[in-house]
Protein backbone atom coordinates (compact mmCIF):
# COMPACT_ATOMS: atom_id res chain seq x y z
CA UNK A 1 -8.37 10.75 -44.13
CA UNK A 2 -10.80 12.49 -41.81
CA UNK A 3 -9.81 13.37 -37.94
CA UNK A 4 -12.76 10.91 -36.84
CA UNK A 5 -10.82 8.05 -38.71
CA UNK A 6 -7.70 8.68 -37.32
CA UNK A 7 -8.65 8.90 -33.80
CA UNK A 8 -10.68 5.75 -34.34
CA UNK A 9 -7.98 3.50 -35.74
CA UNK A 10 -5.99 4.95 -32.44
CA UNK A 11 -8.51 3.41 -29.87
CA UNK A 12 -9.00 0.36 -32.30
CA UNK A 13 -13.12 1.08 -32.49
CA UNK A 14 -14.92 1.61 -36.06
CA UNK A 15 -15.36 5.01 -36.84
CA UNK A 16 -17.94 6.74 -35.36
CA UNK A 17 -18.21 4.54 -31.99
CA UNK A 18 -17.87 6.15 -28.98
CA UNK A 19 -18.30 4.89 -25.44
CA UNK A 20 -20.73 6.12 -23.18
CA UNK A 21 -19.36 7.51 -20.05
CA UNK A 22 -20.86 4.66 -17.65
CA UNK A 23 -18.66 2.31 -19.83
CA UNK A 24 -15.66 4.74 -20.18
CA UNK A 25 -15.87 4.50 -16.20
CA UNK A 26 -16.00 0.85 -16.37
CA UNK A 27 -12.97 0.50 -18.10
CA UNK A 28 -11.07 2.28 -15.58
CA UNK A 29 -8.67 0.04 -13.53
CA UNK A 30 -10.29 2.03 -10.13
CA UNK A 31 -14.01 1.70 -11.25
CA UNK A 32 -14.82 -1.76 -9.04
CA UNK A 33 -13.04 0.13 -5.78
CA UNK A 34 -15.35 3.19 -6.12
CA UNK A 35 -18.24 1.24 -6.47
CA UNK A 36 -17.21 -0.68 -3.61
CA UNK A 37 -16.74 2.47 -1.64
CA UNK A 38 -20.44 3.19 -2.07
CA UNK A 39 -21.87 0.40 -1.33
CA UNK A 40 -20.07 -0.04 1.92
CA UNK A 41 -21.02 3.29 2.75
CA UNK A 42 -24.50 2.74 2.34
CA UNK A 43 -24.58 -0.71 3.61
CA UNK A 44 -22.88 0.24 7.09
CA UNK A 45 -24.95 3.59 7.07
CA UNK A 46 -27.79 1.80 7.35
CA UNK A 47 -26.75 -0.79 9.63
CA UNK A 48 -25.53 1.67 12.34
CA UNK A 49 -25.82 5.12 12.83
CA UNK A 50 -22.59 5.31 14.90
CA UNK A 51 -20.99 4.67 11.76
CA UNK A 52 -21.21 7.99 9.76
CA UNK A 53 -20.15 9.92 12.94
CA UNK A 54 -17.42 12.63 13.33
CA UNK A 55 -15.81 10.69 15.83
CA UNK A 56 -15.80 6.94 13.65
CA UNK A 57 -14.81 9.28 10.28
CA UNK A 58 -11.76 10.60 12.46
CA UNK A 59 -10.40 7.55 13.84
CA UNK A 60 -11.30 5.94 9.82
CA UNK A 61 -9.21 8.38 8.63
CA UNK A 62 -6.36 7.95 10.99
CA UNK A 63 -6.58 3.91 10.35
CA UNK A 64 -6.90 4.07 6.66
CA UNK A 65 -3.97 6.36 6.39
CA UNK A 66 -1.30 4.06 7.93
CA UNK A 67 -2.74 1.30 6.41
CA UNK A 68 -2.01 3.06 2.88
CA UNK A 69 1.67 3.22 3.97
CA UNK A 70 1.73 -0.08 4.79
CA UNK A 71 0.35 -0.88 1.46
CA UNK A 72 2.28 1.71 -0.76
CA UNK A 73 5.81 -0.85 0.63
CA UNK A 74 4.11 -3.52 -1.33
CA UNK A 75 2.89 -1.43 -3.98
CA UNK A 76 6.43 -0.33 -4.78
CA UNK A 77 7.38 -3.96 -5.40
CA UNK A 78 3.84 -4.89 -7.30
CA UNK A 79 4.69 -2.79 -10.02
CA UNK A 80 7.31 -4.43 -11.17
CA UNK A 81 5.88 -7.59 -10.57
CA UNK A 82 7.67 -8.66 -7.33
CA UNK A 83 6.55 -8.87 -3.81
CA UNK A 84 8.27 -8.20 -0.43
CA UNK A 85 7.07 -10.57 2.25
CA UNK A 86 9.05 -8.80 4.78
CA UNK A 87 6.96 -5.90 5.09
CA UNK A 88 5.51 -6.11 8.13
CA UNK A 89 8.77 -7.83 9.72
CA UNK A 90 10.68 -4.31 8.67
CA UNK A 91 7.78 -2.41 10.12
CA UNK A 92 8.83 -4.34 13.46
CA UNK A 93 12.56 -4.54 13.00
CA UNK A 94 12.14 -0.29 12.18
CA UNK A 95 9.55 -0.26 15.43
CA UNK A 96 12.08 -2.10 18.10
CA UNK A 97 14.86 0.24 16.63
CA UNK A 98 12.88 3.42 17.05
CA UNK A 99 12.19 2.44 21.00
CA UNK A 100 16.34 1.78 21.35
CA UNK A 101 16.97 5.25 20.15
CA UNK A 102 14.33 6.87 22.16
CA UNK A 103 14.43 4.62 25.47
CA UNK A 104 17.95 3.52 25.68
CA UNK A 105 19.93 5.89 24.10
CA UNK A 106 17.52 8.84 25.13
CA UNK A 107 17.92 10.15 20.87
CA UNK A 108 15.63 12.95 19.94
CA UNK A 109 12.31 12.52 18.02
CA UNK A 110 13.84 13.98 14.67
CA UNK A 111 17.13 11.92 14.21
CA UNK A 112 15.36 8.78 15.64
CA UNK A 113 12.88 9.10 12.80
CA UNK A 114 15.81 9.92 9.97
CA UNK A 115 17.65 6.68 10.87
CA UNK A 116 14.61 4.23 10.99
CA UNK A 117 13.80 5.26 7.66
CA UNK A 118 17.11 5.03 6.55
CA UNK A 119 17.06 1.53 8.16
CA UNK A 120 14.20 0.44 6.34
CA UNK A 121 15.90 1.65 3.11
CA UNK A 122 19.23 -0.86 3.76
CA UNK A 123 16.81 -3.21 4.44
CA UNK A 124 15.50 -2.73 1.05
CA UNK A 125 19.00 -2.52 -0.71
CA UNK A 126 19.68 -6.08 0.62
CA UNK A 127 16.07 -7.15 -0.68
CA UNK A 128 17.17 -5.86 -4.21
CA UNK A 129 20.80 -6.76 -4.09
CA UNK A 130 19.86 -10.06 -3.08
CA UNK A 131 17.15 -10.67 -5.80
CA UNK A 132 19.31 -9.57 -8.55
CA UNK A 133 22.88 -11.73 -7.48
CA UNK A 134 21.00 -14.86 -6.17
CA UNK A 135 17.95 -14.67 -9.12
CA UNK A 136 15.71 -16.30 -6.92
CA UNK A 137 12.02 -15.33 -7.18
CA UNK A 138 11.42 -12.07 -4.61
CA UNK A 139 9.01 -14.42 -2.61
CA UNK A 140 11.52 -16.85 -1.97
CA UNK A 141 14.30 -14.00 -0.73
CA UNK A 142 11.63 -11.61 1.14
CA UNK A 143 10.03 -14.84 2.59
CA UNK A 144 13.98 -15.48 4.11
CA UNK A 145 14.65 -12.15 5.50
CA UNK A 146 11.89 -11.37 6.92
CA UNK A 147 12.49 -14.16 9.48
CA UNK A 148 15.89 -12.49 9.68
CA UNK A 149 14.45 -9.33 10.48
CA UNK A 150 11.98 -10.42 12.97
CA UNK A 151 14.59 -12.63 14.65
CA UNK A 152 16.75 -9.84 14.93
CA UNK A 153 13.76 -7.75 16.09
CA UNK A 154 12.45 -9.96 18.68
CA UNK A 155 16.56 -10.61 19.93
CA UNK A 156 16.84 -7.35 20.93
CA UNK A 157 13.64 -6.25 22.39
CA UNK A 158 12.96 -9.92 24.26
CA UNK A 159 9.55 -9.35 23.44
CA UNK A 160 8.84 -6.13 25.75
CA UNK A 161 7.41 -2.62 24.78
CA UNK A 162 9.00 0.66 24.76
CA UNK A 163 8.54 4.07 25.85
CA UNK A 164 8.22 6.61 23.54
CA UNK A 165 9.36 10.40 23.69
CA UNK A 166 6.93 12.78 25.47
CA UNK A 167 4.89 14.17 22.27
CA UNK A 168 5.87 11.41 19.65
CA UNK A 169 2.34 10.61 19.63
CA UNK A 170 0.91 14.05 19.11
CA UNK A 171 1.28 13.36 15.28
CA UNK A 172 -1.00 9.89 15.14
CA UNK A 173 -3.89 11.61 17.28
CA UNK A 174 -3.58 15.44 15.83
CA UNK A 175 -6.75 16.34 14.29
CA UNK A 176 -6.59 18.86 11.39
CA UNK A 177 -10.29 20.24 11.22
CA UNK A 178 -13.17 16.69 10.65
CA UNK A 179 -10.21 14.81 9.32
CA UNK A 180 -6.93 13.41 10.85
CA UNK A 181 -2.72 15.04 10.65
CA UNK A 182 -2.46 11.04 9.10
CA UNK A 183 -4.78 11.31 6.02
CA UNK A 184 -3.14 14.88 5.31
CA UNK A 185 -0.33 12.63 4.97
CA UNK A 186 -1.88 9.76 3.32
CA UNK A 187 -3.30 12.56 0.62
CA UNK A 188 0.00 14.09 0.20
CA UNK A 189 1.76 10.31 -0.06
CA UNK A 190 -0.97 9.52 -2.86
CA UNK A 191 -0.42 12.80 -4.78
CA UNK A 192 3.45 12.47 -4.89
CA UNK A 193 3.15 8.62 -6.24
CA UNK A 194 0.98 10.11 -8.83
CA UNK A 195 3.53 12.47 -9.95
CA UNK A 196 5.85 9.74 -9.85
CA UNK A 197 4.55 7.11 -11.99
CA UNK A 198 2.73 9.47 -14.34
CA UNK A 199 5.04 12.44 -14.89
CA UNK A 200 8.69 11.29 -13.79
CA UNK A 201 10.98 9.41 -16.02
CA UNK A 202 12.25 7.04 -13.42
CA UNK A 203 8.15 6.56 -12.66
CA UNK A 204 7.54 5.59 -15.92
CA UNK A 205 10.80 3.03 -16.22
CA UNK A 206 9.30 1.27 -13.17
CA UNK A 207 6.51 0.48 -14.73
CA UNK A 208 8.18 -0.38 -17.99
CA UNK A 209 9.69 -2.76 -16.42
CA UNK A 210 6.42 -4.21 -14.48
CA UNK A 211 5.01 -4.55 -17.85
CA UNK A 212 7.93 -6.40 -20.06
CA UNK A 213 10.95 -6.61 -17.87
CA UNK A 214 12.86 -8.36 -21.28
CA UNK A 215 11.49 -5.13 -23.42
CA UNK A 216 12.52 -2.63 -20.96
CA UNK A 217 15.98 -3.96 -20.82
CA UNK A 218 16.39 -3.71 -25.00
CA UNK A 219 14.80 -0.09 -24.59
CA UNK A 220 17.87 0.73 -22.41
CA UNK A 221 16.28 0.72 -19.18
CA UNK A 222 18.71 -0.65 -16.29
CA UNK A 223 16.38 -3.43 -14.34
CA UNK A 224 18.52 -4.31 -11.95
CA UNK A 225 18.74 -0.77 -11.11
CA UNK A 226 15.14 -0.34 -10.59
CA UNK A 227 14.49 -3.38 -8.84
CA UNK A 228 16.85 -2.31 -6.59
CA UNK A 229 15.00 0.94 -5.85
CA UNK A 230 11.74 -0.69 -6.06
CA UNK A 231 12.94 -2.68 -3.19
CA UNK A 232 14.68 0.29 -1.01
CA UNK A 233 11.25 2.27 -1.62
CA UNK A 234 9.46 -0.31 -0.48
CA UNK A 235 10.86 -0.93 3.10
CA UNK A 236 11.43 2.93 3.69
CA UNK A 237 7.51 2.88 3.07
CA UNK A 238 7.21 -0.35 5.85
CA UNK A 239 9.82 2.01 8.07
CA UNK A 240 7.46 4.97 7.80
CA UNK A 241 4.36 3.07 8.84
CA UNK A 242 6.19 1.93 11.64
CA UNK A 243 6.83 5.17 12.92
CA UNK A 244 2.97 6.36 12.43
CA UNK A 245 1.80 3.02 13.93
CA UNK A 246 3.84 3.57 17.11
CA UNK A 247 2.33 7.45 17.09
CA UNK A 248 -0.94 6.51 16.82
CA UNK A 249 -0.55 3.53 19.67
CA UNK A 250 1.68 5.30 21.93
CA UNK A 251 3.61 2.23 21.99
CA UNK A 252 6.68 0.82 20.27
CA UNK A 253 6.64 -3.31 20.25
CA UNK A 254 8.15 -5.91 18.19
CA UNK A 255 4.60 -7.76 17.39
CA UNK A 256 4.02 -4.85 14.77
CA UNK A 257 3.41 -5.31 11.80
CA UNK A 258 2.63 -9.16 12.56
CA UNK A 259 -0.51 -8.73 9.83
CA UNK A 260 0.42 -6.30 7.97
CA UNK A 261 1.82 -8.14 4.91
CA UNK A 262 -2.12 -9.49 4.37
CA UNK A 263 -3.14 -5.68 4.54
CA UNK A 264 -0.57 -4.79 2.07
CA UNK A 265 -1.78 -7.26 -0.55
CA UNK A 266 -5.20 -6.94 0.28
CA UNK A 267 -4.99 -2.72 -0.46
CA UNK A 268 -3.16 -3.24 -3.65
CA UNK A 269 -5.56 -6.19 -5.62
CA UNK A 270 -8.98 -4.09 -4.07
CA UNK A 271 -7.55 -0.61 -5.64
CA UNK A 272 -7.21 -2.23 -8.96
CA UNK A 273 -3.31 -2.75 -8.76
CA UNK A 274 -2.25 -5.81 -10.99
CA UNK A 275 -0.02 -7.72 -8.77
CA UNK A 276 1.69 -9.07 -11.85
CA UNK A 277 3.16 -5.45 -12.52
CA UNK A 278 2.95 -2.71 -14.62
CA UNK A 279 0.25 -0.15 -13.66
CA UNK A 280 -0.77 2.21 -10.71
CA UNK A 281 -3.95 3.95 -10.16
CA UNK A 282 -4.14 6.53 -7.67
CA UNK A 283 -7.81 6.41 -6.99
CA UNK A 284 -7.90 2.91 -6.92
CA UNK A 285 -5.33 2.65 -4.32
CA UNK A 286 -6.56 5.70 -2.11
CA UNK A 287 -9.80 4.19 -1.97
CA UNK A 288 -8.68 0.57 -1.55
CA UNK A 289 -7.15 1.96 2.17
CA UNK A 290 -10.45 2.90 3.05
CA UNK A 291 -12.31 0.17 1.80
CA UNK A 292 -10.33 -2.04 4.26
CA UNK A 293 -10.59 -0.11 7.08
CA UNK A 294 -14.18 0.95 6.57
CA UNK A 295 -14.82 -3.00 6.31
CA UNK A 296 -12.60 -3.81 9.35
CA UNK A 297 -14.72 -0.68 11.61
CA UNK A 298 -17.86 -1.67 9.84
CA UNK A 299 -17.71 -5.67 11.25
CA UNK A 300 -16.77 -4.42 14.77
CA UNK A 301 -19.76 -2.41 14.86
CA UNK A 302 -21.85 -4.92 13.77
CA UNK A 303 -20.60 -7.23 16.41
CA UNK A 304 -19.23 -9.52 13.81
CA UNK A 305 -16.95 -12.33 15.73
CA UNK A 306 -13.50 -10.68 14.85
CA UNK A 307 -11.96 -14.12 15.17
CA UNK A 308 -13.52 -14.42 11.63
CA UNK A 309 -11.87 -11.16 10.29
CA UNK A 310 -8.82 -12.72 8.78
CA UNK A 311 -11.69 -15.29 6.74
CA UNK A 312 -13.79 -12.03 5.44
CA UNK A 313 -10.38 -10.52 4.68
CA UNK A 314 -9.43 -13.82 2.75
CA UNK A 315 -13.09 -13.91 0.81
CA UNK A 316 -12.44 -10.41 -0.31
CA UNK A 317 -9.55 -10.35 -1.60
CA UNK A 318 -10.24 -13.41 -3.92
CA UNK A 319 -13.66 -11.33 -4.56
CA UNK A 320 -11.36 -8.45 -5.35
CA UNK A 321 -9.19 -10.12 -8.05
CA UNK A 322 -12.18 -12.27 -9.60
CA UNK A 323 -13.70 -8.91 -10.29
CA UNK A 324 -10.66 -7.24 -11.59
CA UNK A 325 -9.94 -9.97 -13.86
CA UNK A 326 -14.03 -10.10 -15.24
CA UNK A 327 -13.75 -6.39 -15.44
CA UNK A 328 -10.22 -6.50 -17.67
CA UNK A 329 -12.03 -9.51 -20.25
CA UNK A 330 -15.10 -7.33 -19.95
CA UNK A 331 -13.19 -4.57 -20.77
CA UNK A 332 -11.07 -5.71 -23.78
CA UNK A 333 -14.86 -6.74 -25.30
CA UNK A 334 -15.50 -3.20 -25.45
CA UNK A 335 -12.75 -1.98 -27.28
C-alpha cells in the first residue's frame, strides 16, 4: 500500500485529496477570531483615526492583558467542561484582602501578592472539593460561593477603597517599548498554557477529561484529581487579575470583578474554546482578549451609548458560538 493511501485513510479523505490552505485555515478552531481581528481593525481604523494610535495600542494592550487573566480562570474550568461563576467574586474577595495586607497590616508588596494568590488557590480547592463530595453541577456550587465570597468581601471592607503601597502600580502602567509590562505578561501566560495543554502530561489529562470524563477515568486518569486542580488553577488565575486590576487602577475595592464573569465567558466562546470541554487554542484565546477590548475601546470612541455595552457584549457572544458551531458542521463536511 502506497504512502499517499496510508496518510489518506489517516485524515479519512480519498486518496489524492488535499485541502487547500484557505480551507486548512478554516478548519482551525482560531480561524473565526482572526478573521474577526481584522475586520475590527479595519472597521475602527476607518471610523477613527485616534484608534490606531501609540497611545490607544498601549492602553489596548494593558486592557486586553488583564482581561486574558480574567478569562484564562474560566478557561481552566471550560476545559473540562465546568464553569466557575465565582470568578469575578474571588477577584474581589483576593482585591479586599490585598488592601488589608497593605493598608492595615502595613505587609510588603511581595508577600501580600504570594498570599492572595495562594488565597485564590483555597478558594479553588473548596470549588473542586465541593463539586466532587456534593456532585452537584459546578454552576450550581460556583453560583453558591461566590455569594459567599463577595459577602465575605464586602463584610470586611464595608464597601470602601484601599490604599495601595507606594509603587504597586508601577507594574499596570510600565511601558516596555510600543507595548505594555501587562501584555509581556499576557504573552508569557499564553505561551506557558500552550506548553501545558500541548506538551505536559497533566495538560493533556485535563483535556482528556474535557473530552470523555467516563473514558478518561477507564484510561486511568484520576478526575476528581483534575477537577480539583482545574478548579485551584482557576481562582489563582481570578487572584492574579485581581492583583493587575488594582495595579493598573491604583485602587483596591470590593466592586471588582463585579463583570468580570461575562468577560470570562465572552473571551473563551470568541477564541474558539468549546465551553463543553476538551480543547484549547492558543491563538484563539490570545486574540479573543483583544477582540473584546478592541470592541469595548472601539464603541467608546465611536460615542456608542455604553449603557448598551453589556447588549453588544450579549449579541456577540451568541454571534460567537453560532459561528463556531457553523464552522465545526462546516468543517466535518470537509473531511
Amino acid at each position: 500500500m502506497s504512502k499517499v493511501t496510508n496518510e489518506a485513510r489517516q485524515t479519512n479523505r480519498p486518496a489524492g485529496k488535499q485541502l487547500s490552505p484557505l480551507k486548512r485555515f478554516f478548519m482551525e478552531p482560531y480561524s473565526s477570531a482572526v478573521v474577526a481581528i481584522v475586520l475590527l481593525l479595519a472597521v475602527f481604523s476607518i471610523s477613527t483615526d485616534s484608534f490606531l494610535s501609540q497611545y490607544n495600542l498601549f492602553n489596548l494592550s494593558r486592557t486586553a492583558s488583564i482581561y486574558a487573566f480574567i478569562a484564562a480562570a474560566q478557561l481552566m474550568v471550560a476545559v473540562i467542561g465546568g464553569m466557575n461563576l465565582a470568578v469575578g467574586a474571588v477577584g474581589s474577595l483576593s482585591t479586599v484582602l490585598m488592601g488589608e495586607m497593605m493598608q492595615n497590616y502595613g505587609w510588603g508588596t511581595v508577600p501580600t501578592v504570594i498570599v492572595t494568590i495562594l488565597v485564590g488557590g483555597i478558594c479553588g480547592v473548596i470549588n473542586g472539593f465541593l463539586i466532587n463530595k456534593l456532585k452537584l453541577q459546578p454552576f450550581v456550587i460556583t453560583l453558591a460561593m461566590s455569594f459567599v465570597y463577595n459577602g465575605i468581601s464586602v463584610g470586611i471592607s464595608h464597601g470602601m477603597p484601599y490604599e495601595l503601597n507606594e509603587g504597586f502600580d508601577a507594574l499596570g502602567r510600565q511601558q516596555v517599548g510600543p507595548t505594555s509590562m501587562l501584555f509581556i505578561l499576557m504573552v508569557i501566560m499564553v505561551v506557558v498554557l500552550l506548553i501545558f495543554f500541548r506538551y505536559l502530561r497533566v495538560g493533556r489529562d485535563v483535556l482528556a477529561v474535557g473530552g470523555n470524563a467516563t473514558a478518561a477515568a477507564l484510561s486511568g486518569i484520576k478526575v476528581d484529581r483534575v477537577n480539583i486542580l482545574c478548579n485551584t488553577a482557576s481562582c489563582m488565575f481570578a487572584a492574579i487579575a485581581a492583583l493587575l486590576w488594582a495595579s493598573r487602577s491604583g485602587s483596591a475595592t470590593s466592586t471588582t470583578g463585579s463583570d468580570w464573569m461575562l468577560y470570562s465567558f465572552a473571551i473563551c466562546a470568541i477564541g474558539g474554546i468549546r465551553l463543553n470541554g476538551g480543547n484549547f487554542t492558543a491563538i484563539g484565546f490570545f486574540c479573543g482578549a483583544w477582540i473584546l477590548t478592541m470592541i469595548r475601546n472601539g464603541l467608546t470612541m465611536m460615542n456608542v451609548d455604553i449603557y448598551y455595552e453589556q447588549a453588544f457584549l450579549g449579541v456577540i457572544i451568541l454571534l460567537a458560538v453560532s459561528l463556531e458551531s457553523l464552522r465545526l458542521k462546516m468543517a466535518e463536511q470537509m473531511k
